[in-house]
C-alpha atoms as a PDB file:
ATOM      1  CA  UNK A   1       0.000   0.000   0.000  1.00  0.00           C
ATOM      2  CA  UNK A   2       2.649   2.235   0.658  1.00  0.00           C
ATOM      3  CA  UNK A   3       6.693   2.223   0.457  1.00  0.00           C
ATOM      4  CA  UNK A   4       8.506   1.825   3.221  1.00  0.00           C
ATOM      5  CA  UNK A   5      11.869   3.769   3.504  1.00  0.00           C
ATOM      6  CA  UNK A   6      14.606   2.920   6.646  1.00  0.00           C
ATOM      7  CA  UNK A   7      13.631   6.010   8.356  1.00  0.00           C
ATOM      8  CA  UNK A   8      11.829   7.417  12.169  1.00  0.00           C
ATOM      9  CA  UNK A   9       8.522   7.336  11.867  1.00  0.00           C
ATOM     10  CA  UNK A  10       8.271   8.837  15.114  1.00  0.00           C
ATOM     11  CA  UNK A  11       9.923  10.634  17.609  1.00  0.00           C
ATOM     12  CA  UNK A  12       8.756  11.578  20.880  1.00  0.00           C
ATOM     13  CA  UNK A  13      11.225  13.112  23.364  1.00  0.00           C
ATOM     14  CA  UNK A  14      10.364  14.488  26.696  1.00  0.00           C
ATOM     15  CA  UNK A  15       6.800  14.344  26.031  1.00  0.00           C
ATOM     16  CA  UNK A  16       4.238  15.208  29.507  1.00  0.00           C
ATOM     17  CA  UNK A  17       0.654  15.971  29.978  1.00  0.00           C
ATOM     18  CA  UNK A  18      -1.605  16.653  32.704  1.00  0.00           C
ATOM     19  CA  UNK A  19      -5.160  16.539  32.878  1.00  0.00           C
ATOM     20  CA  UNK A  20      -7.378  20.026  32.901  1.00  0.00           C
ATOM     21  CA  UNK A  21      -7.261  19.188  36.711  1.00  0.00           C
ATOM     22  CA  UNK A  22      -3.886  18.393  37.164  1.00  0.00           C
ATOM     23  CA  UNK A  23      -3.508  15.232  37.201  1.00  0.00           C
ATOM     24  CA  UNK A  24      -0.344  13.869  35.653  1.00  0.00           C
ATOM     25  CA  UNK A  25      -1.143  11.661  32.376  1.00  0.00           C
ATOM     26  CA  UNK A  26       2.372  11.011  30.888  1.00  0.00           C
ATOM     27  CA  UNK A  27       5.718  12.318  32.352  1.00  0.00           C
ATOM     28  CA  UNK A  28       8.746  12.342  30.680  1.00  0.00           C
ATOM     29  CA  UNK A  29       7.964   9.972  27.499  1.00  0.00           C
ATOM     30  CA  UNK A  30      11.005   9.051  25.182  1.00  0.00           C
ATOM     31  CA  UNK A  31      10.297   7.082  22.339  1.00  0.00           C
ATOM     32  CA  UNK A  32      11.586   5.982  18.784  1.00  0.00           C
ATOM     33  CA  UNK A  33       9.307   4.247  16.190  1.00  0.00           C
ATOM     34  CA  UNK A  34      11.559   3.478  12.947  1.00  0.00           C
ATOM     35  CA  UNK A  35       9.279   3.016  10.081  1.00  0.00           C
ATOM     36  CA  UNK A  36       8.036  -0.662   9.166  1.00  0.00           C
ATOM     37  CA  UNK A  37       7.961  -1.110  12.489  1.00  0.00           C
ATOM     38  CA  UNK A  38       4.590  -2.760  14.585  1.00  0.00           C
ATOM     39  CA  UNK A  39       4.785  -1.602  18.403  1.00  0.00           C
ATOM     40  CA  UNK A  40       2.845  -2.528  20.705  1.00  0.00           C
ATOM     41  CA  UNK A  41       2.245  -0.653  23.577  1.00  0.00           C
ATOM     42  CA  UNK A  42       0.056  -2.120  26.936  1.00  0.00           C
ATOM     43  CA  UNK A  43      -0.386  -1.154  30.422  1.00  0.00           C
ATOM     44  CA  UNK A  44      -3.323  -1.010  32.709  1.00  0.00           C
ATOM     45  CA  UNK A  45      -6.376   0.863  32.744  1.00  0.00           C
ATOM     46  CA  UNK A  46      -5.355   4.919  33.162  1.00  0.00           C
ATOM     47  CA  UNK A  47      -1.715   4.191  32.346  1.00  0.00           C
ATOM     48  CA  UNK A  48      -1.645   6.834  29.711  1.00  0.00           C
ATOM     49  CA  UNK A  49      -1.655   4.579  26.660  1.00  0.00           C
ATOM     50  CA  UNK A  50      -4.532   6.054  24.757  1.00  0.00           C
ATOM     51  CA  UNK A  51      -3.356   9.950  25.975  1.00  0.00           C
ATOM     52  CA  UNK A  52      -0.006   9.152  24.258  1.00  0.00           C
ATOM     53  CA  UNK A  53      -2.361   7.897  21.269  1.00  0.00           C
ATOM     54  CA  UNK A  54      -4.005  11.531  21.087  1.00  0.00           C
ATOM     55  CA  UNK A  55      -0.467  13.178  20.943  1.00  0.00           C
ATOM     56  CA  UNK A  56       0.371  11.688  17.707  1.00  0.00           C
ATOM     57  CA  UNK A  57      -2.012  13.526  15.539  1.00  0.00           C
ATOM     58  CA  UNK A  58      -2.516  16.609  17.652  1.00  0.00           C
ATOM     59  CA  UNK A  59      -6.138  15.958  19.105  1.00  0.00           C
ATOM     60  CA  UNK A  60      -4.031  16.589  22.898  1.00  0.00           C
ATOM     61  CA  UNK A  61      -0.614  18.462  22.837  1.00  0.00           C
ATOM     62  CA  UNK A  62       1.571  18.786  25.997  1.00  0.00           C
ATOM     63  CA  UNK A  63       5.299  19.575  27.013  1.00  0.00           C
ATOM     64  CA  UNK A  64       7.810  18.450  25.009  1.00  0.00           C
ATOM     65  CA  UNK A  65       8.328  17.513  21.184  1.00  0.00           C
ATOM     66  CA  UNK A  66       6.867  15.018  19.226  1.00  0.00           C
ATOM     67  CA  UNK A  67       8.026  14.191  15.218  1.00  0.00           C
ATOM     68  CA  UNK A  68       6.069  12.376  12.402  1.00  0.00           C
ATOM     69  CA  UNK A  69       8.137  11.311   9.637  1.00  0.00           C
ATOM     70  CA  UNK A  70      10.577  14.041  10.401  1.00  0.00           C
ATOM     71  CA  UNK A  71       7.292  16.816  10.698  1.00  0.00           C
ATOM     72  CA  UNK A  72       7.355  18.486  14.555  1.00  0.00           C
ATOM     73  CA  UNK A  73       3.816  18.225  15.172  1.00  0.00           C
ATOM     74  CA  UNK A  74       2.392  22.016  15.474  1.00  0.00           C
ATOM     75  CA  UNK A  75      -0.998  23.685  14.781  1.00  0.00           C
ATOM     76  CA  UNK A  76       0.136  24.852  11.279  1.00  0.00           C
ATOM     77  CA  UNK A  77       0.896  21.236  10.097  1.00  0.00           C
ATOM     78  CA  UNK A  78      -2.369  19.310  11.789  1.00  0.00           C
ATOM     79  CA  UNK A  79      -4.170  18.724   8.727  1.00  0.00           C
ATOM     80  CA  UNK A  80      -1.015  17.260   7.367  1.00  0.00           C
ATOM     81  CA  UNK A  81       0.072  15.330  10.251  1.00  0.00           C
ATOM     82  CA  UNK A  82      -3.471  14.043  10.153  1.00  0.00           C
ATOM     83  CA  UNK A  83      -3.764  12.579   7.174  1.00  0.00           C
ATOM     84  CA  UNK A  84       0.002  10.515   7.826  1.00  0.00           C
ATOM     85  CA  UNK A  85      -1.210   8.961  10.989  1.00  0.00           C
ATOM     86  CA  UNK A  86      -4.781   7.603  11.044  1.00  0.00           C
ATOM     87  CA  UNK A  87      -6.015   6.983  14.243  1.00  0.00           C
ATOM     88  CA  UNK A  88      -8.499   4.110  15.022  1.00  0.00           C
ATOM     89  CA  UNK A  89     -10.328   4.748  18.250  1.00  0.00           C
ATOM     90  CA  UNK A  90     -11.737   1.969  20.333  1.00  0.00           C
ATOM     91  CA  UNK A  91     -15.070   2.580  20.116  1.00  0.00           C
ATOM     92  CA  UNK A  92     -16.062   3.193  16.284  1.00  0.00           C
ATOM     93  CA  UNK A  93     -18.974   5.452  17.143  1.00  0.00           C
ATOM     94  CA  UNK A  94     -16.290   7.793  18.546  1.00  0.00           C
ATOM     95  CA  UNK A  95     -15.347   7.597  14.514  1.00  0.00           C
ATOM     96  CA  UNK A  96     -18.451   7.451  12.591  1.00  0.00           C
ATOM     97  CA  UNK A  97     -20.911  10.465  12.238  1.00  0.00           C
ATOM     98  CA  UNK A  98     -22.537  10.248   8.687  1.00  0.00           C
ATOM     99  CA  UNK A  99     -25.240   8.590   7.470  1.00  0.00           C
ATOM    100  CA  UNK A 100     -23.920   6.842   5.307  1.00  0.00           C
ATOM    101  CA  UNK A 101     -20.678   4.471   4.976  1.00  0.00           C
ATOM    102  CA  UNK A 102     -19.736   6.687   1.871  1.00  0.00           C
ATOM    103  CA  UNK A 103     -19.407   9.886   3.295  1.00  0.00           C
ATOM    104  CA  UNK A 104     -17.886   8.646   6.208  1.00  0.00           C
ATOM    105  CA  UNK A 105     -15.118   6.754   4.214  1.00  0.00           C
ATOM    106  CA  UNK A 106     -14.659  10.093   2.122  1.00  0.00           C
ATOM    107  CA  UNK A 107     -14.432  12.229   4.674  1.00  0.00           C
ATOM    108  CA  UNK A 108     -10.907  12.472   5.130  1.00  0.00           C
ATOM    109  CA  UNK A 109     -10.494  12.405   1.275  1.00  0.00           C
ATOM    110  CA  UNK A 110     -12.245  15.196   0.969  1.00  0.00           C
ATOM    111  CA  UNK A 111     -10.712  17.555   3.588  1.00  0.00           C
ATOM    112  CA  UNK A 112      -7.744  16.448   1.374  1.00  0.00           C
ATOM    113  CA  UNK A 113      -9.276  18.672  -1.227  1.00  0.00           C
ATOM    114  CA  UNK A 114      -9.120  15.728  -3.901  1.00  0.00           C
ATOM    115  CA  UNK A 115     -10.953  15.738  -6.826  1.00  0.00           C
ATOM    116  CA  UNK A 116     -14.614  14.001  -6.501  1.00  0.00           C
ATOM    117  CA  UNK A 117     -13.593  11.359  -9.094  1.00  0.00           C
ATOM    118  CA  UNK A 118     -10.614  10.573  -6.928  1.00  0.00           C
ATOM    119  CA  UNK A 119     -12.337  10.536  -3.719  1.00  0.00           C
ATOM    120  CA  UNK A 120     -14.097   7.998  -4.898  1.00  0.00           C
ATOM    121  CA  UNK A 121     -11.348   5.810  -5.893  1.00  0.00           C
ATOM    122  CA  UNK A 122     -10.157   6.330  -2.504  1.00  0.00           C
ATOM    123  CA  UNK A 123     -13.660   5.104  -0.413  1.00  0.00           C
ATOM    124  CA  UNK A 124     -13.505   2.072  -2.899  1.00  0.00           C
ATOM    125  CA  UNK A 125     -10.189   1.096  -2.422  1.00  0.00           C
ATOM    126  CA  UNK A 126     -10.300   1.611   1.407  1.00  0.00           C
ATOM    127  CA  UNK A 127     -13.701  -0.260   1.585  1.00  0.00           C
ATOM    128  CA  UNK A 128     -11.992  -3.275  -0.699  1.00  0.00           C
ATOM    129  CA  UNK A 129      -9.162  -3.201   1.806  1.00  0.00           C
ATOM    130  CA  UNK A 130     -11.229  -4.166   4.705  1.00  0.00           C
ATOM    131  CA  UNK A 131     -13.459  -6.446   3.181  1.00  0.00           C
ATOM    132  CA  UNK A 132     -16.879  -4.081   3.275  1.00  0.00           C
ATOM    133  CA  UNK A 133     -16.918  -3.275  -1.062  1.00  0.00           C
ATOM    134  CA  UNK A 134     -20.470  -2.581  -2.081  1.00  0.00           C
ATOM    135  CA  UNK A 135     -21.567  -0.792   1.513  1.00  0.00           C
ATOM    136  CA  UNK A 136     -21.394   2.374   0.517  1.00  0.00           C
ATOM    137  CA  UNK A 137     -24.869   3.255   0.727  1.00  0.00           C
ATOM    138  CA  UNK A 138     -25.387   1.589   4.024  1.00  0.00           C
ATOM    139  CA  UNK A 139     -26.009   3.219   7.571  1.00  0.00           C
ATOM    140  CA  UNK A 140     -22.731   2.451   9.586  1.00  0.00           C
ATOM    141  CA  UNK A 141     -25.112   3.477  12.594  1.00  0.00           C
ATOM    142  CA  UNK A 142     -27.079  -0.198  11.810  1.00  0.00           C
ATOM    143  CA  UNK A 143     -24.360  -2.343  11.279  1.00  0.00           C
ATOM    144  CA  UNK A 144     -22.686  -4.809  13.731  1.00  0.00           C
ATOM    145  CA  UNK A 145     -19.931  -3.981  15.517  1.00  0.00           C
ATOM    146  CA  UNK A 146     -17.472  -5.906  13.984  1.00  0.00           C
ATOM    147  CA  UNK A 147     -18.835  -4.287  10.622  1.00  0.00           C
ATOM    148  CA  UNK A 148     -18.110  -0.906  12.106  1.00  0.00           C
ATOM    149  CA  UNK A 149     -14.791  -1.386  13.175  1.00  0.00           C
ATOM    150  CA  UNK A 150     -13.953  -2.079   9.982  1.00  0.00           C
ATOM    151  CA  UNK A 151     -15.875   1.152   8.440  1.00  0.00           C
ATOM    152  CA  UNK A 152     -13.756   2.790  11.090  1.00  0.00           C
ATOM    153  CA  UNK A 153     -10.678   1.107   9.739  1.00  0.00           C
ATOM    154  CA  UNK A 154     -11.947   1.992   6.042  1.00  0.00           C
ATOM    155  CA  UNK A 155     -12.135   5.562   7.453  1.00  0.00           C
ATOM    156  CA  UNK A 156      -8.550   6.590   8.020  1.00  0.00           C
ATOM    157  CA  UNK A 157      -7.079   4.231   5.340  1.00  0.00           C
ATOM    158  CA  UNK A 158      -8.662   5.879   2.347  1.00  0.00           C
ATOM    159  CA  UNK A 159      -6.104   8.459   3.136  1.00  0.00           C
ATOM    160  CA  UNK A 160      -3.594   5.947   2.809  1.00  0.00           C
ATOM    161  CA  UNK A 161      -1.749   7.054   6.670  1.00  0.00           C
ATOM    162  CA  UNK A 162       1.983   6.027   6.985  1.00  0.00           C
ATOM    163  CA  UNK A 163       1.349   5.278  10.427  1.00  0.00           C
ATOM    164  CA  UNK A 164      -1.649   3.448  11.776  1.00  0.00           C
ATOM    165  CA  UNK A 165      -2.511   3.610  15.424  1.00  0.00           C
ATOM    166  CA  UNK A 166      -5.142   1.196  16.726  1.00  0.00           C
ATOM    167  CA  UNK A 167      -6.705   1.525  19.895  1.00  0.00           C
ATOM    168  CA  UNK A 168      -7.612  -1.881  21.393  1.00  0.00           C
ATOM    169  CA  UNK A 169      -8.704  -3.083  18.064  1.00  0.00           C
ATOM    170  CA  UNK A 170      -9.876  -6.537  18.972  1.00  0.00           C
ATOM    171  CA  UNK A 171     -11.956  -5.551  22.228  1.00  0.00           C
ATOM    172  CA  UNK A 172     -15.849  -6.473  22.279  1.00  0.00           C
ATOM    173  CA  UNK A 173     -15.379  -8.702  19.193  1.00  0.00           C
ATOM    174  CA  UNK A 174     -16.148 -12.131  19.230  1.00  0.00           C
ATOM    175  CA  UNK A 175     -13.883 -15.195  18.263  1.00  0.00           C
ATOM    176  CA  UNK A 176     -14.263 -14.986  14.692  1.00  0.00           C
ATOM    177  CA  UNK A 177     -14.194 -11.495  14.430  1.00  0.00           C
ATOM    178  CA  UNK A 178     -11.183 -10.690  16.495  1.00  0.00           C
ATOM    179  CA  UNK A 179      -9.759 -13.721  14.082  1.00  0.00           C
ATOM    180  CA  UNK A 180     -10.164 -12.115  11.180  1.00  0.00           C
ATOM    181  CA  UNK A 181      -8.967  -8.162  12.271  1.00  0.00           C
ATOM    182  CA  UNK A 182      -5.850  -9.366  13.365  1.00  0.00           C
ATOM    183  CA  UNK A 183      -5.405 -11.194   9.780  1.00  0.00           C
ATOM    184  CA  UNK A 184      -6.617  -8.028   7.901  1.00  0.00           C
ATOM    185  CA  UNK A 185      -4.241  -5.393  10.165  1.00  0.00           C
ATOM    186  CA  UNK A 186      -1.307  -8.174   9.504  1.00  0.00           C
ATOM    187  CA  UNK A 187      -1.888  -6.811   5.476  1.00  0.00           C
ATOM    188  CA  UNK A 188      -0.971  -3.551   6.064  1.00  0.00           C
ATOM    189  CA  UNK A 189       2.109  -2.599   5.066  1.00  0.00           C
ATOM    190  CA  UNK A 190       2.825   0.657   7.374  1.00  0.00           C
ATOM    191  CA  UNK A 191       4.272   1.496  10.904  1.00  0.00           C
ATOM    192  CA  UNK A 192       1.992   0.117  13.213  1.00  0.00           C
ATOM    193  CA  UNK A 193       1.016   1.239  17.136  1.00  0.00           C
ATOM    194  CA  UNK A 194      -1.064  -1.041  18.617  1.00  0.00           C
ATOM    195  CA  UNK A 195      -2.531  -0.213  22.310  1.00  0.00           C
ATOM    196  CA  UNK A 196      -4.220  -3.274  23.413  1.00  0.00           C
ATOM    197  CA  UNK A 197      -4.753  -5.612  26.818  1.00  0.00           C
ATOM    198  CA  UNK A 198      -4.507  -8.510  24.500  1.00  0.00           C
ATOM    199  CA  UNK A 199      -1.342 -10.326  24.948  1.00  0.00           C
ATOM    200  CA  UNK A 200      -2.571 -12.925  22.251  1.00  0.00           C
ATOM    201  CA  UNK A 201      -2.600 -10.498  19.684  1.00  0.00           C
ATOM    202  CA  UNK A 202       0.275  -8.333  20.736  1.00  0.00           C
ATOM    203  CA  UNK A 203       2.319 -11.502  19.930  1.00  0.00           C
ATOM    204  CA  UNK A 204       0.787 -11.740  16.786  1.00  0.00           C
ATOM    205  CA  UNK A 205       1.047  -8.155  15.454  1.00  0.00           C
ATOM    206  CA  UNK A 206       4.063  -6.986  17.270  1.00  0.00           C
ATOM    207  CA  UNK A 207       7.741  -7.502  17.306  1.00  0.00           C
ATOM    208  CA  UNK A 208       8.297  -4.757  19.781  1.00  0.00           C
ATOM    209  CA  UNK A 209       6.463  -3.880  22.904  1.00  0.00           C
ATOM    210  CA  UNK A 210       6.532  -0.738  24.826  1.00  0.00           C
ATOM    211  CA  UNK A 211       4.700  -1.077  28.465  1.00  0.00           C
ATOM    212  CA  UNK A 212       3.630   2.253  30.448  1.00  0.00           C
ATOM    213  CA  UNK A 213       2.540   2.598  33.557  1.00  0.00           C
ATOM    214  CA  UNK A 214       1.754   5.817  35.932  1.00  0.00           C
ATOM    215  CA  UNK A 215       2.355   7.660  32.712  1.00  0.00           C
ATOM    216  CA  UNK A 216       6.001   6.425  31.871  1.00  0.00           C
ATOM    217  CA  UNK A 217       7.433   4.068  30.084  1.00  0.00           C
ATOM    218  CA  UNK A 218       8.754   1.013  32.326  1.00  0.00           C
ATOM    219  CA  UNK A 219       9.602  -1.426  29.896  1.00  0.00           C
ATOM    220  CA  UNK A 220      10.638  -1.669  26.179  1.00  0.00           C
ATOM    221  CA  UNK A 221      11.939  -4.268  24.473  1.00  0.00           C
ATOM    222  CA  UNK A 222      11.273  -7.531  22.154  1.00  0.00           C
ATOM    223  CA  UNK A 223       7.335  -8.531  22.918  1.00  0.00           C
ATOM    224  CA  UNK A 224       8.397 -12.169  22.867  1.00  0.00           C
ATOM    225  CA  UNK A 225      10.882 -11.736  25.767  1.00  0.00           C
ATOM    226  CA  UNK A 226       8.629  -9.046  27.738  1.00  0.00           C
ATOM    227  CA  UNK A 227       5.667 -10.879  27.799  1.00  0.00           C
ATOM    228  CA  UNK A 228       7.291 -13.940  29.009  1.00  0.00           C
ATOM    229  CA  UNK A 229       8.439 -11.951  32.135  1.00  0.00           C
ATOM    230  CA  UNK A 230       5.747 -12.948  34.293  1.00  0.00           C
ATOM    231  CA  UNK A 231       6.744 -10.717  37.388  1.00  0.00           C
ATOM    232  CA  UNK A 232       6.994  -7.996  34.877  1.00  0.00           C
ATOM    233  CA  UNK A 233       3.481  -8.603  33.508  1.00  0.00           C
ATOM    234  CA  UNK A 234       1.652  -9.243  37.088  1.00  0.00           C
ATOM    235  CA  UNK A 235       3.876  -5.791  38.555  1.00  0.00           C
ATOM    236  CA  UNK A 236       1.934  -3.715  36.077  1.00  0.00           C
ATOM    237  CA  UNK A 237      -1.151  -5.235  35.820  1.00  0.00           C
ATOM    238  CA  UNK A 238      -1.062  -7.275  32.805  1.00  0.00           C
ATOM    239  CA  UNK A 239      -1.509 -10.803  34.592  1.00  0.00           C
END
């Protein structure tokens, strides 16, 4: 889908953010992502894993300085940063607003400012990619979950992101469907972040793993060798 090129996808380096009310979210966060690569990243529940998601398109911005394919993410580069790192949240009816499967798929197309005929192209060829071709005139808002976290998938790919960031992708879908995500996200040749509580798939998807915890990062290192760490695991709330 897209050429990959022995380069940082991203760089994070003293990255911290606090909550409107002061709590502390992430302190201190250091982290290299070389392109090509598939990271996971786990911790427990308020760790910080989906705030550190947020700072990689802009939606939160906090102290310190974060790159994208060598772009500082700013305000005067969003829509540009946006459209290289597509983020999938957990919930897809945080990601789908429209009617329609069509104009939620062209969406991001279209704040591209591409031509109609090419927008097009684009919602086809995303919907092909995730298995959902000819449901372009359906309601996402009537569909089964597993259905809509693939229109959400079908969402940011049809801008074709260099860096795809999946929020506990797998969660609330049942054997078959979780079965056949992981196979479809395994196609997808880009630099992959993966936030997820399931270890299963993290040893699927990911070479690397990345754990947080209070906000920083505690461990990093290959995901075969982490996860068989089982003090490490059951010490931050993974076992």
């Amino acid at each position: 889908m897209i050429g990959l090129e022995p380069r940082e996808a991203i760089n994070i380096e003293g990255l911290s953010y606090r909550y409107p009310d002061g709590t502390p979210a992430l302190e201190n966060i250091n982290l290299t992502v070389r392109r090509g690569e598939s990271v996971a990243v786990m911790g427990p529940n308020g760790a910080g894993k989906s705030t550190l998601a947020l700072h990689l398109n802009g939606i939160l911005s906090g102290e310190g300085r974060i790159e994208i394919m060598g772009l500082e993410v700013s305000r005067k580069d969003l829509a540009r940063i946006r459209s290289m790192v597509g983020l999938v949240f957990q919930d897809p009816d945080d990601q789908l607003f429209c009617p329609t499967v069509r104009e939620d798929v062209a969406f991001g197309p279209r704040n591209q400012k591409l031509a109609p005929e090419l927008v097009a192209q684009a919602v086809s060829r995303a919907l092909g990619w995730v298995g959902m071709e000819g449901s372009e005139g359906r309601s996402p808002h009537h569909m089964s979950f597993g259905e809509k976290k693939r229109i959400s998938l079908a969402t940011v790919l049809s801008m074709e992101p260099e860096i795809l960031v999946l929020d506990e992708p797998v969660t609330n879908l049942d054997p078959k469907g979780r079965r056949e995500l992981i196979e479809l996200v395994k196609g997808f040749e880009v630099t992959r972040i993966v936030i997820s509580h399931d270890i299963g798939m993290t040893r699927e998807l990911c070479d690397r793993l990345v754990i947080i915890d209070g906000g920083k990062i505690v461990a990093d290192g290959n995901t075969a060798e982490l996860l068989g760490d089982g003090r490490l695991l059951e010490r931050h709330g993974l076992l």
